[in-house]
PDB file of N, CA and C in Angstrom:
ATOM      1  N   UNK A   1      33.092  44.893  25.152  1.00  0.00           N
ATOM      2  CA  UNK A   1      31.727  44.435  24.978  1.00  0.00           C
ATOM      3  C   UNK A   1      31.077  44.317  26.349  1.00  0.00           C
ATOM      4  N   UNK A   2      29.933  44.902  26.235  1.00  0.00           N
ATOM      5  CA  UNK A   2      29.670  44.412  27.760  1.00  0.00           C
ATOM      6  C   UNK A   2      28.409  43.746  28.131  1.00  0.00           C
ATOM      7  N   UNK A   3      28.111  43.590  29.279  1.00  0.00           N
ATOM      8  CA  UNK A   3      27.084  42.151  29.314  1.00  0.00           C
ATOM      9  C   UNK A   3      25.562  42.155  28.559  1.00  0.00           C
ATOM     10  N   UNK A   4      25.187  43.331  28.829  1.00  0.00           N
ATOM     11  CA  UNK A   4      24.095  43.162  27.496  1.00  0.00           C
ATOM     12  C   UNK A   4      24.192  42.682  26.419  1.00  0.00           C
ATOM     13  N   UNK A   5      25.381  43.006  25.630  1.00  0.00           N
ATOM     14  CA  UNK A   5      25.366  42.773  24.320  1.00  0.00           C
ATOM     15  C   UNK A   5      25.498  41.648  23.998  1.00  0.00           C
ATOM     16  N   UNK A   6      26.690  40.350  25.483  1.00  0.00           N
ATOM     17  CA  UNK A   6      26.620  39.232  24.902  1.00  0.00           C
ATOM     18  C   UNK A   6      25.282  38.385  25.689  1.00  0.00           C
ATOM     19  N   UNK A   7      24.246  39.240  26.538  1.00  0.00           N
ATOM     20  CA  UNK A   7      22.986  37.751  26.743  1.00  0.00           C
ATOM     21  C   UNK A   7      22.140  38.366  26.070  1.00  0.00           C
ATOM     22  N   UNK A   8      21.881  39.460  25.011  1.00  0.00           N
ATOM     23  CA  UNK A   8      20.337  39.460  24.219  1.00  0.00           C
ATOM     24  C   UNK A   8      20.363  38.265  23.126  1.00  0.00           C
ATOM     25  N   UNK A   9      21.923  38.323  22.414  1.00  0.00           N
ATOM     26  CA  UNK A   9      21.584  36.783  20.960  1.00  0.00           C
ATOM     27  C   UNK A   9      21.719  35.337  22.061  1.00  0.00           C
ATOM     28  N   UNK A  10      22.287  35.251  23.259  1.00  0.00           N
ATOM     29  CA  UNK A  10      21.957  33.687  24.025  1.00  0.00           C
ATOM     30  C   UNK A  10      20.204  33.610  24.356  1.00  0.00           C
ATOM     31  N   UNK A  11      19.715  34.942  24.835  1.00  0.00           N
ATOM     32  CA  UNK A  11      18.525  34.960  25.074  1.00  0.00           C
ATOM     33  C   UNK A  11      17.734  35.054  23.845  1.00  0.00           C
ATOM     34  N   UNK A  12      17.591  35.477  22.536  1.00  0.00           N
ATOM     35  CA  UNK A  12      17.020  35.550  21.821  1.00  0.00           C
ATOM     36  C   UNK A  12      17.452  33.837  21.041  1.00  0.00           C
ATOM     37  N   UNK A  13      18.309  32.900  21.056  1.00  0.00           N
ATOM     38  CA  UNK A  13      18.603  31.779  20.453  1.00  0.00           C
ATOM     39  C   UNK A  13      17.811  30.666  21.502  1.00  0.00           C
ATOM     40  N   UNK A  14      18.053  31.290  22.701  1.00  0.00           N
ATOM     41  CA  UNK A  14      16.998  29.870  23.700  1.00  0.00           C
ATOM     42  C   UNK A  14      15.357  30.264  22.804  1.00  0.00           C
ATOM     43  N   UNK A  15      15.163  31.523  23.032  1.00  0.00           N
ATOM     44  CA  UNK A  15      13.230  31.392  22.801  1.00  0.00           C
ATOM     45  C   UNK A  15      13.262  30.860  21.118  1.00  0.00           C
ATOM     46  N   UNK A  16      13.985  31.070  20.399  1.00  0.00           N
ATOM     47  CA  UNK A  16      13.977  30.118  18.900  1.00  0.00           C
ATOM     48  C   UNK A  16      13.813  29.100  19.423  1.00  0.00           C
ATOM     49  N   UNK A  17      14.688  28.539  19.578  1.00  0.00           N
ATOM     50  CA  UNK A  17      14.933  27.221  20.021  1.00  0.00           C
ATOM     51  C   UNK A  17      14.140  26.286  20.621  1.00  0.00           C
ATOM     52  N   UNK A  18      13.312  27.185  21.708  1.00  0.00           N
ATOM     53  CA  UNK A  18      11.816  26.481  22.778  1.00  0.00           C
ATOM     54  C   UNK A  18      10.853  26.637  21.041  1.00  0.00           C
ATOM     55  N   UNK A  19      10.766  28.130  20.519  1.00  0.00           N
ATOM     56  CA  UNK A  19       9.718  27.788  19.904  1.00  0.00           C
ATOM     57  C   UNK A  19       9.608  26.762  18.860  1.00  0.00           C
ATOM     58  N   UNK A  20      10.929  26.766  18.095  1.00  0.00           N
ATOM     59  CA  UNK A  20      10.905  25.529  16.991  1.00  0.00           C
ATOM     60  C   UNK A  20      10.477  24.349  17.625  1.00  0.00           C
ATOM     61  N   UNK A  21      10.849  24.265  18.633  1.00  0.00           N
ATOM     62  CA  UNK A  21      10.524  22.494  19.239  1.00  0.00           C
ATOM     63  C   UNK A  21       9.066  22.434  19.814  1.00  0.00           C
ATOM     64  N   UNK A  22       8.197  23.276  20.616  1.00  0.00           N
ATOM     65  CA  UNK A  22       6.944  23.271  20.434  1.00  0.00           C
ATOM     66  C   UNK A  22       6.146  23.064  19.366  1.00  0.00           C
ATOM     67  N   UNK A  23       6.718  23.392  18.428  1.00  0.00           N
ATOM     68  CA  UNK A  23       5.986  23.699  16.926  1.00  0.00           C
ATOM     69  C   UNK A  23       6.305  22.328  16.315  1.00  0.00           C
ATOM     70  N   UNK A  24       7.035  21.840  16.296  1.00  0.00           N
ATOM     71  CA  UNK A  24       7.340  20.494  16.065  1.00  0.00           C
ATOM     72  C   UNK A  24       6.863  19.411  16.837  1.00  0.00           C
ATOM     73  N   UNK A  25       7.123  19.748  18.211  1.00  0.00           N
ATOM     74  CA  UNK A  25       6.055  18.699  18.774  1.00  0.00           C
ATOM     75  C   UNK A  25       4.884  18.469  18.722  1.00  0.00           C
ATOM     76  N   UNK A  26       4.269  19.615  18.515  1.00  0.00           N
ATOM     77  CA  UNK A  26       3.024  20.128  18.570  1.00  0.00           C
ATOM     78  C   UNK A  26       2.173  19.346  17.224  1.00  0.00           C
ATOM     79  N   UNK A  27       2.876  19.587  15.961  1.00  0.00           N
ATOM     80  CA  UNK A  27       2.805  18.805  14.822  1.00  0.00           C
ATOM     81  C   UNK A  27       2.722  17.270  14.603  1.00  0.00           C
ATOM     82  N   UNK A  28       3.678  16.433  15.253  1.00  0.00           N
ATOM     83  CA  UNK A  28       4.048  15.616  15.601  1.00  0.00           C
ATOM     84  C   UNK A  28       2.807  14.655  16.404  1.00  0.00           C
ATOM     85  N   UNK A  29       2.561  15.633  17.720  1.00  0.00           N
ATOM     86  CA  UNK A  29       1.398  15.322  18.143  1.00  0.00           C
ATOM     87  C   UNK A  29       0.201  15.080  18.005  1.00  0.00           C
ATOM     88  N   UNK A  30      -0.437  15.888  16.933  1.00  0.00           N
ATOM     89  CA  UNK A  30      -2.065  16.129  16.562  1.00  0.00           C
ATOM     90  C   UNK A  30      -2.587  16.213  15.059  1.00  0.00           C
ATOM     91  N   UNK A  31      -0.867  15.888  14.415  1.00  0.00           N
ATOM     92  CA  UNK A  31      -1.144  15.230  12.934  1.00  0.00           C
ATOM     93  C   UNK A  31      -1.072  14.011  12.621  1.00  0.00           C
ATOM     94  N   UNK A  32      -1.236  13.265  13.611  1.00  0.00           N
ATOM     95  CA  UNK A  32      -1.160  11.508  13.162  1.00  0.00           C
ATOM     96  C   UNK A  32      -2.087  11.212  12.673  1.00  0.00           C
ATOM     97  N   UNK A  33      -1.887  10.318  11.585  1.00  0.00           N
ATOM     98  CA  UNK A  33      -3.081   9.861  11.219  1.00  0.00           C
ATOM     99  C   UNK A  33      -3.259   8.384  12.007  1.00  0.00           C
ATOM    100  N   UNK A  34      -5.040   8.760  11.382  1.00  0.00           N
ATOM    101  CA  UNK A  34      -5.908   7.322  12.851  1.00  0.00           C
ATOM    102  C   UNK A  34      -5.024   6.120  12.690  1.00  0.00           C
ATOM    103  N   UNK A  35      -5.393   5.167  13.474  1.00  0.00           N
ATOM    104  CA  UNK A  35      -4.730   3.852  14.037  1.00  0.00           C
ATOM    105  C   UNK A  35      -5.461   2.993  13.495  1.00  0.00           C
ATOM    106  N   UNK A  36      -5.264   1.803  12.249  1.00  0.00           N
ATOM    107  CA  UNK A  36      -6.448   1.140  11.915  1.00  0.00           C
ATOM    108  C   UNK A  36      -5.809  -0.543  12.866  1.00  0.00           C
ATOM    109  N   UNK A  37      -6.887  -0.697  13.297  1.00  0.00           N
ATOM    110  CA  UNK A  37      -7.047  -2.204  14.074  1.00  0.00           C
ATOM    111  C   UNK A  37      -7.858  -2.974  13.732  1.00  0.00           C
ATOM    112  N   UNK A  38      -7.813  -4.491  13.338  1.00  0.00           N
ATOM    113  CA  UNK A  38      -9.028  -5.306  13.622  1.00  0.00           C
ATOM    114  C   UNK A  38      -9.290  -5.753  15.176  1.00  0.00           C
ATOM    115  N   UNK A  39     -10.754  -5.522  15.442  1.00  0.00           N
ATOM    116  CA  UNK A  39     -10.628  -5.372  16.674  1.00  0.00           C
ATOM    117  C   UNK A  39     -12.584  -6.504  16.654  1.00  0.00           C
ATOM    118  N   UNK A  40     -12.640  -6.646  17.930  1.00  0.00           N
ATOM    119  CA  UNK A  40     -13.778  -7.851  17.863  1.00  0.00           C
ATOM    120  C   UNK A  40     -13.547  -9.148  18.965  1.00  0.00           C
ATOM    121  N   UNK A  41     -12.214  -9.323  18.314  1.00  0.00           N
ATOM    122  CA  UNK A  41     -11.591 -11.016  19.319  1.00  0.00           C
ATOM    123  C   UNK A  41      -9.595 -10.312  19.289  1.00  0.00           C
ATOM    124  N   UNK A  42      -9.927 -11.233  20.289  1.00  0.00           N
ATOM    125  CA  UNK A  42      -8.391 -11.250  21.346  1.00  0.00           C
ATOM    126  C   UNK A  42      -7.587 -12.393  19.720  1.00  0.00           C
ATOM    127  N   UNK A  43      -6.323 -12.691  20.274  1.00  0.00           N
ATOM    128  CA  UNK A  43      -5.208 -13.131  19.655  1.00  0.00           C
ATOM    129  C   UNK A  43      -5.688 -14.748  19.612  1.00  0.00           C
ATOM    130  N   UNK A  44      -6.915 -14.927  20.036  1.00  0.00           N
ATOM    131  CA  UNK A  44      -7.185 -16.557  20.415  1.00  0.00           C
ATOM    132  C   UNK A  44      -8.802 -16.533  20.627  1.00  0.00           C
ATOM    133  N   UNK A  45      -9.360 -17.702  20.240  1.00  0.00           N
ATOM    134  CA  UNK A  45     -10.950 -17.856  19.835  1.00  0.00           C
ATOM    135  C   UNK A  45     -11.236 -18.975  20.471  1.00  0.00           C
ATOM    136  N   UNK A  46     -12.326 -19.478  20.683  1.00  0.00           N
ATOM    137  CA  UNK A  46     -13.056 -20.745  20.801  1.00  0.00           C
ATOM    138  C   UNK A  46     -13.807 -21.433  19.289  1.00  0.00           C
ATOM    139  N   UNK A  47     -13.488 -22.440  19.238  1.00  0.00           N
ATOM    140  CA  UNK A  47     -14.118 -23.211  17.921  1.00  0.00           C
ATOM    141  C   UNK A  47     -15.536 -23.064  18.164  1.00  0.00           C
ATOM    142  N   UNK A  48     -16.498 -22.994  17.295  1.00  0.00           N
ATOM    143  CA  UNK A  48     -18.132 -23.082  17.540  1.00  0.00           C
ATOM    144  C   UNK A  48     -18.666 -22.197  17.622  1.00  0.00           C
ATOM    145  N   UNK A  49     -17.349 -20.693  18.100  1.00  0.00           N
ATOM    146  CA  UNK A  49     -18.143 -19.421  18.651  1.00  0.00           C
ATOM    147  C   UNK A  49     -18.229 -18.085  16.934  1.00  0.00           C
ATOM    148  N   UNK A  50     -19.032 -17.347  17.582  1.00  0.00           N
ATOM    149  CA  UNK A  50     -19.036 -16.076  16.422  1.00  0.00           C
ATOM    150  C   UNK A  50     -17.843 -14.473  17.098  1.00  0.00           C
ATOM    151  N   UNK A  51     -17.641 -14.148  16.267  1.00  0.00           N
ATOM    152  CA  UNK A  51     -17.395 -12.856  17.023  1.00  0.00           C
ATOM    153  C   UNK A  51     -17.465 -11.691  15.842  1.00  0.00           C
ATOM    154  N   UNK A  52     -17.763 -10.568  16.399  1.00  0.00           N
ATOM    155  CA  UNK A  52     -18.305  -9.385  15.495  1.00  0.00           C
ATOM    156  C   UNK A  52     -16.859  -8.626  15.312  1.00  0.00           C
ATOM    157  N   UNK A  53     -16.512  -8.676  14.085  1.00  0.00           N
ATOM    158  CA  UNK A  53     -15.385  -7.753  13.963  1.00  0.00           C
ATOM    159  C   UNK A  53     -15.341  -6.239  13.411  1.00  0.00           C
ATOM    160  N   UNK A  54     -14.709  -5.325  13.583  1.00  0.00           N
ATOM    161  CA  UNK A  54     -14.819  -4.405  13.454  1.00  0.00           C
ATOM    162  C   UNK A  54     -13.027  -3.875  13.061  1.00  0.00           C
ATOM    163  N   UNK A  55     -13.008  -3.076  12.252  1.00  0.00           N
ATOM    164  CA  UNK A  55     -11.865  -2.051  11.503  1.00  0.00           C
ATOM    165  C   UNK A  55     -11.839  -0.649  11.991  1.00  0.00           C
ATOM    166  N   UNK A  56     -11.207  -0.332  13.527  1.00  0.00           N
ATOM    167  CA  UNK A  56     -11.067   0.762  14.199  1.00  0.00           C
ATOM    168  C   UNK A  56     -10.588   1.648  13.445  1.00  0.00           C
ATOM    169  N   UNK A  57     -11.274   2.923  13.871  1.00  0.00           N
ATOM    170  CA  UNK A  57     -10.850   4.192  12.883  1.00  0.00           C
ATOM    171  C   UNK A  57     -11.326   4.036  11.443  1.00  0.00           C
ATOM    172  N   UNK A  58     -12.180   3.095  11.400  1.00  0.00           N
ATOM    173  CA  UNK A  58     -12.885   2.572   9.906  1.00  0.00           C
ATOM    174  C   UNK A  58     -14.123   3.431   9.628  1.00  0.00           C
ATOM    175  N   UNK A  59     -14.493   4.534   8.544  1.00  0.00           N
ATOM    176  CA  UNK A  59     -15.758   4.930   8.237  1.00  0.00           C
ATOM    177  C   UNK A  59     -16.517   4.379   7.139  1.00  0.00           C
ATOM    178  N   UNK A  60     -15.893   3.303   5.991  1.00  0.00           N
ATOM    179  CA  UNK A  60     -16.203   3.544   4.755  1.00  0.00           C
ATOM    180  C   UNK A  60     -16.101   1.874   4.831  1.00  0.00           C
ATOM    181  N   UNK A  61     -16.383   1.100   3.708  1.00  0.00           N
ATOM    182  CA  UNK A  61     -16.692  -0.121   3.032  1.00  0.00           C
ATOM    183  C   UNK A  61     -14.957  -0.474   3.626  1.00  0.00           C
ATOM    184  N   UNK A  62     -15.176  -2.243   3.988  1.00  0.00           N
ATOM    185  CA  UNK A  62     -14.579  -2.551   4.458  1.00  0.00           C
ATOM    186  C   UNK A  62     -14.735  -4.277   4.086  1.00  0.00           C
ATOM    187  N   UNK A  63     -13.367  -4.902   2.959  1.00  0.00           N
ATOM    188  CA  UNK A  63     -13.419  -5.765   2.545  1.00  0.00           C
ATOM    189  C   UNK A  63     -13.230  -7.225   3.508  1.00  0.00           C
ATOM    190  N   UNK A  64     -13.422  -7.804   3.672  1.00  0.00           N
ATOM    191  CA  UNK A  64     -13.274  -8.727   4.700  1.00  0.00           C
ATOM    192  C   UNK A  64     -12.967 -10.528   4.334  1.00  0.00           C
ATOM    193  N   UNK A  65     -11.528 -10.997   4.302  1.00  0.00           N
ATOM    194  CA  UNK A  65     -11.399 -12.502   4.089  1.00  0.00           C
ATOM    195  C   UNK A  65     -10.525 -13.234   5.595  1.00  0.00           C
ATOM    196  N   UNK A  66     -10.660 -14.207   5.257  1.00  0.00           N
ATOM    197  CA  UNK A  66      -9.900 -15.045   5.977  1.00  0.00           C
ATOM    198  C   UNK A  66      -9.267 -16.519   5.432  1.00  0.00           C
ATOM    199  N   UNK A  67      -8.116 -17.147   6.243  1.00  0.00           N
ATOM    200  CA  UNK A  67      -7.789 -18.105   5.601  1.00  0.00           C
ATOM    201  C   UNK A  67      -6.882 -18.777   6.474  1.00  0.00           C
ATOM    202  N   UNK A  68      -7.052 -20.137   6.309  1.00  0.00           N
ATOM    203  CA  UNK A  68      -8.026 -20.878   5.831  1.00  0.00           C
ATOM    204  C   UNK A  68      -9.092 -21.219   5.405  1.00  0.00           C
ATOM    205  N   UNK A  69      -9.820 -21.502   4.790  1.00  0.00           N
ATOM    206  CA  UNK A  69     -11.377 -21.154   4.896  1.00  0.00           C
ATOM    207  C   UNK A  69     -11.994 -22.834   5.782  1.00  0.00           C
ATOM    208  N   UNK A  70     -10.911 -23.320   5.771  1.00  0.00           N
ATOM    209  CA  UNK A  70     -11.510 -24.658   6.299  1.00  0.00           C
ATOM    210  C   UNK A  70     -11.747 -24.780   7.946  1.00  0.00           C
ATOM    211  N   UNK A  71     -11.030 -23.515   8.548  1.00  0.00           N
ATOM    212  CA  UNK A  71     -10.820 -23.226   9.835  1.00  0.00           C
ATOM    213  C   UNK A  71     -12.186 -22.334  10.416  1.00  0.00           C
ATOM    214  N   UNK A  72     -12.643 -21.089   9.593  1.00  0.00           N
ATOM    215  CA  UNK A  72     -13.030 -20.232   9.738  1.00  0.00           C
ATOM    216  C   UNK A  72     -13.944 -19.749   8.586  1.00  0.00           C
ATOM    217  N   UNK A  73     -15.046 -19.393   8.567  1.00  0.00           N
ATOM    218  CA  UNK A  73     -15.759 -18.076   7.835  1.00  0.00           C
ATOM    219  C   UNK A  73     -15.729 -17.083   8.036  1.00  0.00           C
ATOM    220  N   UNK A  74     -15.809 -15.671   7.037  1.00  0.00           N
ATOM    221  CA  UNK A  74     -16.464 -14.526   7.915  1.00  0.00           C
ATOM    222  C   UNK A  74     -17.489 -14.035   6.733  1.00  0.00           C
ATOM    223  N   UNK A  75     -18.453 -13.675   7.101  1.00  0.00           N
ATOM    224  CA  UNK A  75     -20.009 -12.878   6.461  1.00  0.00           C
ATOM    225  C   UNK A  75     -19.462 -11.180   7.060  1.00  0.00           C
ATOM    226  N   UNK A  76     -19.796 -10.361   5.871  1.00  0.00           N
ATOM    227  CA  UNK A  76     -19.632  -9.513   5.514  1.00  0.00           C
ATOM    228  C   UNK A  76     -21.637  -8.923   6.688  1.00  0.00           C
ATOM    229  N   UNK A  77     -21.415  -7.977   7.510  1.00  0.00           N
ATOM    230  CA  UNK A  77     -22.427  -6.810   8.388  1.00  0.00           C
ATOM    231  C   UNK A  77     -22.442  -5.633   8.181  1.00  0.00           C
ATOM    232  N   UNK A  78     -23.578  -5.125   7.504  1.00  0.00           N
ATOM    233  CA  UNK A  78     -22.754  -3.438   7.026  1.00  0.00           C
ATOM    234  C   UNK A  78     -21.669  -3.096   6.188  1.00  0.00           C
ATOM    235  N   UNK A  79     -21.239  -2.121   6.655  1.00  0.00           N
ATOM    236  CA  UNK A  79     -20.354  -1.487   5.790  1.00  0.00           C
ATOM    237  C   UNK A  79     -19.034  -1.990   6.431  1.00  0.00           C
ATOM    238  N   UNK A  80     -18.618  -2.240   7.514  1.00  0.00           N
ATOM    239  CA  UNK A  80     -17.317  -1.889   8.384  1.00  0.00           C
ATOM    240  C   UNK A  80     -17.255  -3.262   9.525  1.00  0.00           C
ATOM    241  N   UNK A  81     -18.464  -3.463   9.320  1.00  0.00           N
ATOM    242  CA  UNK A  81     -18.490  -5.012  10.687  1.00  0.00           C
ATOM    243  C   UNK A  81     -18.398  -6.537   9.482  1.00  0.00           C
ATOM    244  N   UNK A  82     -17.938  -7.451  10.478  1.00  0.00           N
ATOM    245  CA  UNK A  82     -18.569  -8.819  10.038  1.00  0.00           C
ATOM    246  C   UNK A  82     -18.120  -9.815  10.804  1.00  0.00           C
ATOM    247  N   UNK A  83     -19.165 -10.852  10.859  1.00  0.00           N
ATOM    248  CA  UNK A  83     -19.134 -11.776  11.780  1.00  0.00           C
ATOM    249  C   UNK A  83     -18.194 -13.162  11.041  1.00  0.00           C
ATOM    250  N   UNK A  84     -17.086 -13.704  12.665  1.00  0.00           N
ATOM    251  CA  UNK A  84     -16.445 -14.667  12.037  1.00  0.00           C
ATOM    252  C   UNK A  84     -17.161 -15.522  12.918  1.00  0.00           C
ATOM    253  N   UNK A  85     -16.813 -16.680  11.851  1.00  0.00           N
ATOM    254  CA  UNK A  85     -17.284 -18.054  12.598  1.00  0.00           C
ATOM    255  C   UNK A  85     -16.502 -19.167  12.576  1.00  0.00           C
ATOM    256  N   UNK A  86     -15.890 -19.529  14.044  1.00  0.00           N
ATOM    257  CA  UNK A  86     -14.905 -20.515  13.588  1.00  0.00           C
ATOM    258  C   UNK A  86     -15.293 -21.923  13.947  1.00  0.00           C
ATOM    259  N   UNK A  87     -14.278 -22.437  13.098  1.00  0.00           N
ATOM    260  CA  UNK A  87     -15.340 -24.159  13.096  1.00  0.00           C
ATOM    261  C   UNK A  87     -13.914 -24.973  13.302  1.00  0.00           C
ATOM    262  N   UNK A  88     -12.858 -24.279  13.216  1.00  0.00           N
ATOM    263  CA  UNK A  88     -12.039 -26.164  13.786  1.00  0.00           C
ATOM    264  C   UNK A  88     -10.591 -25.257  14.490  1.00  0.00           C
ATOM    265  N   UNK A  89     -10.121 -26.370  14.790  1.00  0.00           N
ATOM    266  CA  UNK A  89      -8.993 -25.858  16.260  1.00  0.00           C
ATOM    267  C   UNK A  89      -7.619 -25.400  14.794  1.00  0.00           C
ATOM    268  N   UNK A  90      -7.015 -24.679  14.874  1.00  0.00           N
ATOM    269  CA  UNK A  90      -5.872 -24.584  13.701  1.00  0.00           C
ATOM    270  C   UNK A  90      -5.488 -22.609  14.216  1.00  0.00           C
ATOM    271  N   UNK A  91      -4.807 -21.839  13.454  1.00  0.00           N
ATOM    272  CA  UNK A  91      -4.423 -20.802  13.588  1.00  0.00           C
ATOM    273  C   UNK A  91      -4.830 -20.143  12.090  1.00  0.00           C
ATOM    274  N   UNK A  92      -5.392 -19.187  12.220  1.00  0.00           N
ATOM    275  CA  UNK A  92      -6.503 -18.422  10.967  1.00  0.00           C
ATOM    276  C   UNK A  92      -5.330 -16.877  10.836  1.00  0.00           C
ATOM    277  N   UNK A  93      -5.943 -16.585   9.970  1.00  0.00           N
ATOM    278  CA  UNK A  93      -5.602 -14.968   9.340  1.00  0.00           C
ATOM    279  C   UNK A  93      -6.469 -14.342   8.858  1.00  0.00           C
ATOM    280  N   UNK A  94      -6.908 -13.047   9.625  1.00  0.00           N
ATOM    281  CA  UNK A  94      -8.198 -12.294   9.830  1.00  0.00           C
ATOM    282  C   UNK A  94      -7.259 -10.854   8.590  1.00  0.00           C
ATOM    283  N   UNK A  95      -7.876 -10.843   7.695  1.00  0.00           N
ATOM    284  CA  UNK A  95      -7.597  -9.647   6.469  1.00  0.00           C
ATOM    285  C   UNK A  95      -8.416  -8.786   6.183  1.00  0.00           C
ATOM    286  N   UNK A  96      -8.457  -7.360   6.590  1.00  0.00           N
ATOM    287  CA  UNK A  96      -9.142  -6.149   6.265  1.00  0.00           C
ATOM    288  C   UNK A  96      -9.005  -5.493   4.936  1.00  0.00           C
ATOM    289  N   UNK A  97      -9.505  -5.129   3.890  1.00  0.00           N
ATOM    290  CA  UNK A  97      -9.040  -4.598   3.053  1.00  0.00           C
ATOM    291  C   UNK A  97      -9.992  -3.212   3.037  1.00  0.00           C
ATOM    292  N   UNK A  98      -9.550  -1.918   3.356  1.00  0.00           N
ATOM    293  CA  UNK A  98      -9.515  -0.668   3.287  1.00  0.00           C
ATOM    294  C   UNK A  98      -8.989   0.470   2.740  1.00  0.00           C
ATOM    295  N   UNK A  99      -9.550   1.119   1.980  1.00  0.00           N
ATOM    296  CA  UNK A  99      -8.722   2.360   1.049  1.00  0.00           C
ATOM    297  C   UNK A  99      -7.379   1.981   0.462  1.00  0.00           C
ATOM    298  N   UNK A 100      -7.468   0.762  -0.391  1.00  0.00           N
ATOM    299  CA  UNK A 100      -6.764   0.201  -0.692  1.00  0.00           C
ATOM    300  C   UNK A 100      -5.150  -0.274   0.319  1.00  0.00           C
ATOM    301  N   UNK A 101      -5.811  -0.259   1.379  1.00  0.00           N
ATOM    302  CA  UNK A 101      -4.636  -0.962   2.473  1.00  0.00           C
ATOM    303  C   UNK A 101      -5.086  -2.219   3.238  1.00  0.00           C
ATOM    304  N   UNK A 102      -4.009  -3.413   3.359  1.00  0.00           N
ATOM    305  CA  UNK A 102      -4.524  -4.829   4.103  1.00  0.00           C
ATOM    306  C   UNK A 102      -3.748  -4.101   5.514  1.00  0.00           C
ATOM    307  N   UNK A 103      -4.946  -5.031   6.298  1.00  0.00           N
ATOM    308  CA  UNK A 103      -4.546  -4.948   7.933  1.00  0.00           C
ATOM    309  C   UNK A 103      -4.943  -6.593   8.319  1.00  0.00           C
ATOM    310  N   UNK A 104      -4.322  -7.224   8.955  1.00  0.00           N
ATOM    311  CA  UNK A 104      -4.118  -8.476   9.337  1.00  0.00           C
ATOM    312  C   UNK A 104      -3.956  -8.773  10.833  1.00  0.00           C
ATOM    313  N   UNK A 105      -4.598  -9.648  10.947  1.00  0.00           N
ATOM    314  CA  UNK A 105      -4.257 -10.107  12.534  1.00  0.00           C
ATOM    315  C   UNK A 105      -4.653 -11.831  12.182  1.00  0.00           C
ATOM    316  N   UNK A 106      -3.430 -12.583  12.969  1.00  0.00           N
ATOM    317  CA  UNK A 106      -3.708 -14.116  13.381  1.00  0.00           C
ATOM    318  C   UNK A 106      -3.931 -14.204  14.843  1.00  0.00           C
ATOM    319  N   UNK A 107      -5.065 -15.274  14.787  1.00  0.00           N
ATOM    320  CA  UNK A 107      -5.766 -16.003  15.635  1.00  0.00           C
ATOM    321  C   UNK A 107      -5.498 -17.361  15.381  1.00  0.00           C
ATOM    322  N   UNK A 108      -5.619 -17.793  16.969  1.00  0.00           N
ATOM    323  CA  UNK A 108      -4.907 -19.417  17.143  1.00  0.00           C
ATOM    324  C   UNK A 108      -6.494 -19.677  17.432  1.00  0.00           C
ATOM    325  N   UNK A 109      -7.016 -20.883  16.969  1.00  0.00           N
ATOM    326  CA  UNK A 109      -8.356 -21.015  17.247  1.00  0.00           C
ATOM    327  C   UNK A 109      -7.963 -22.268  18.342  1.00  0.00           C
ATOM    328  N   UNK A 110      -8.836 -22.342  19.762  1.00  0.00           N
ATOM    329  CA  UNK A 110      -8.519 -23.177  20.588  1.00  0.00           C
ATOM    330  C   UNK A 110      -9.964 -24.639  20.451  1.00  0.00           C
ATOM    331  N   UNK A 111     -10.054 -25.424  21.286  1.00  0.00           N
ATOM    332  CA  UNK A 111     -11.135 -26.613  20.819  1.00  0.00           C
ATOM    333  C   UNK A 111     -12.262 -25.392  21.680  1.00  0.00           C
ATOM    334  N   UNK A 112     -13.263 -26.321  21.302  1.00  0.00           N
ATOM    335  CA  UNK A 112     -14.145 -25.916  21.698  1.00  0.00           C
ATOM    336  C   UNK A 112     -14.783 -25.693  23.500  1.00  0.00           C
ATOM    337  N   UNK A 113     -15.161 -25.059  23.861  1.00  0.00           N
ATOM    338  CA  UNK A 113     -15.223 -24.765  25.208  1.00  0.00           C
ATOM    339  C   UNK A 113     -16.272 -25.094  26.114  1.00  0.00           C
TER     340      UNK A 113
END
């Protein structure tokens, strides 16, 4: 056998090999789907204050609770925003409801500033 014959299948198994894994990365890479966040306020609030929240990567109607309710309100802005309002020092749970999926974030509410 001589040397051609055994580097054309090593050389023809590396370029498979690069191409499957491009093609996979490649996939991997630029088929994710979006990132949904509640986004508006940090992990921590001031009592008294408002903040405008928003559901990143959000286009469509966007359900909005929280709870306690004795801690916090939120009023429904549009389609995708709404304003919270917090009223006493305690730790809240901010709930998105979207295309039938919850997204959640807690906030420690601090005294007032």
């Amino acid at each position: 056998m001589n040397h051609q014959s055994r580097t054309l299948p090593i050389i023809l198994f590396s370029l498979l090999t690069i191409i499957c894994f491009s093609i996979i990365f490649h996939s991997c890479v630029y088929s994710s789907s979006p990132k949904y966040s509640i986004s508006g306020i940090s992990k921590s609030g001031y009592a008294g204050k408002k903040y405008t929240l928003k559901l990143k990567s959000s286009s469509g109607k966007v359900s909005w609770t929280v709870t306690p309710k004795k801690l916090a309100s939120v009023k429904k802005k549009g389609s995708a925003k709404a304003i919270l309002t917090l009223k006493k020092k305690g730790t809240i749970t901010i709930k998105a409801k979207y295309k039938g999926k919850t997204y959640k974030k807690k906030v420690k509410i601090k005294g007032t500033r």
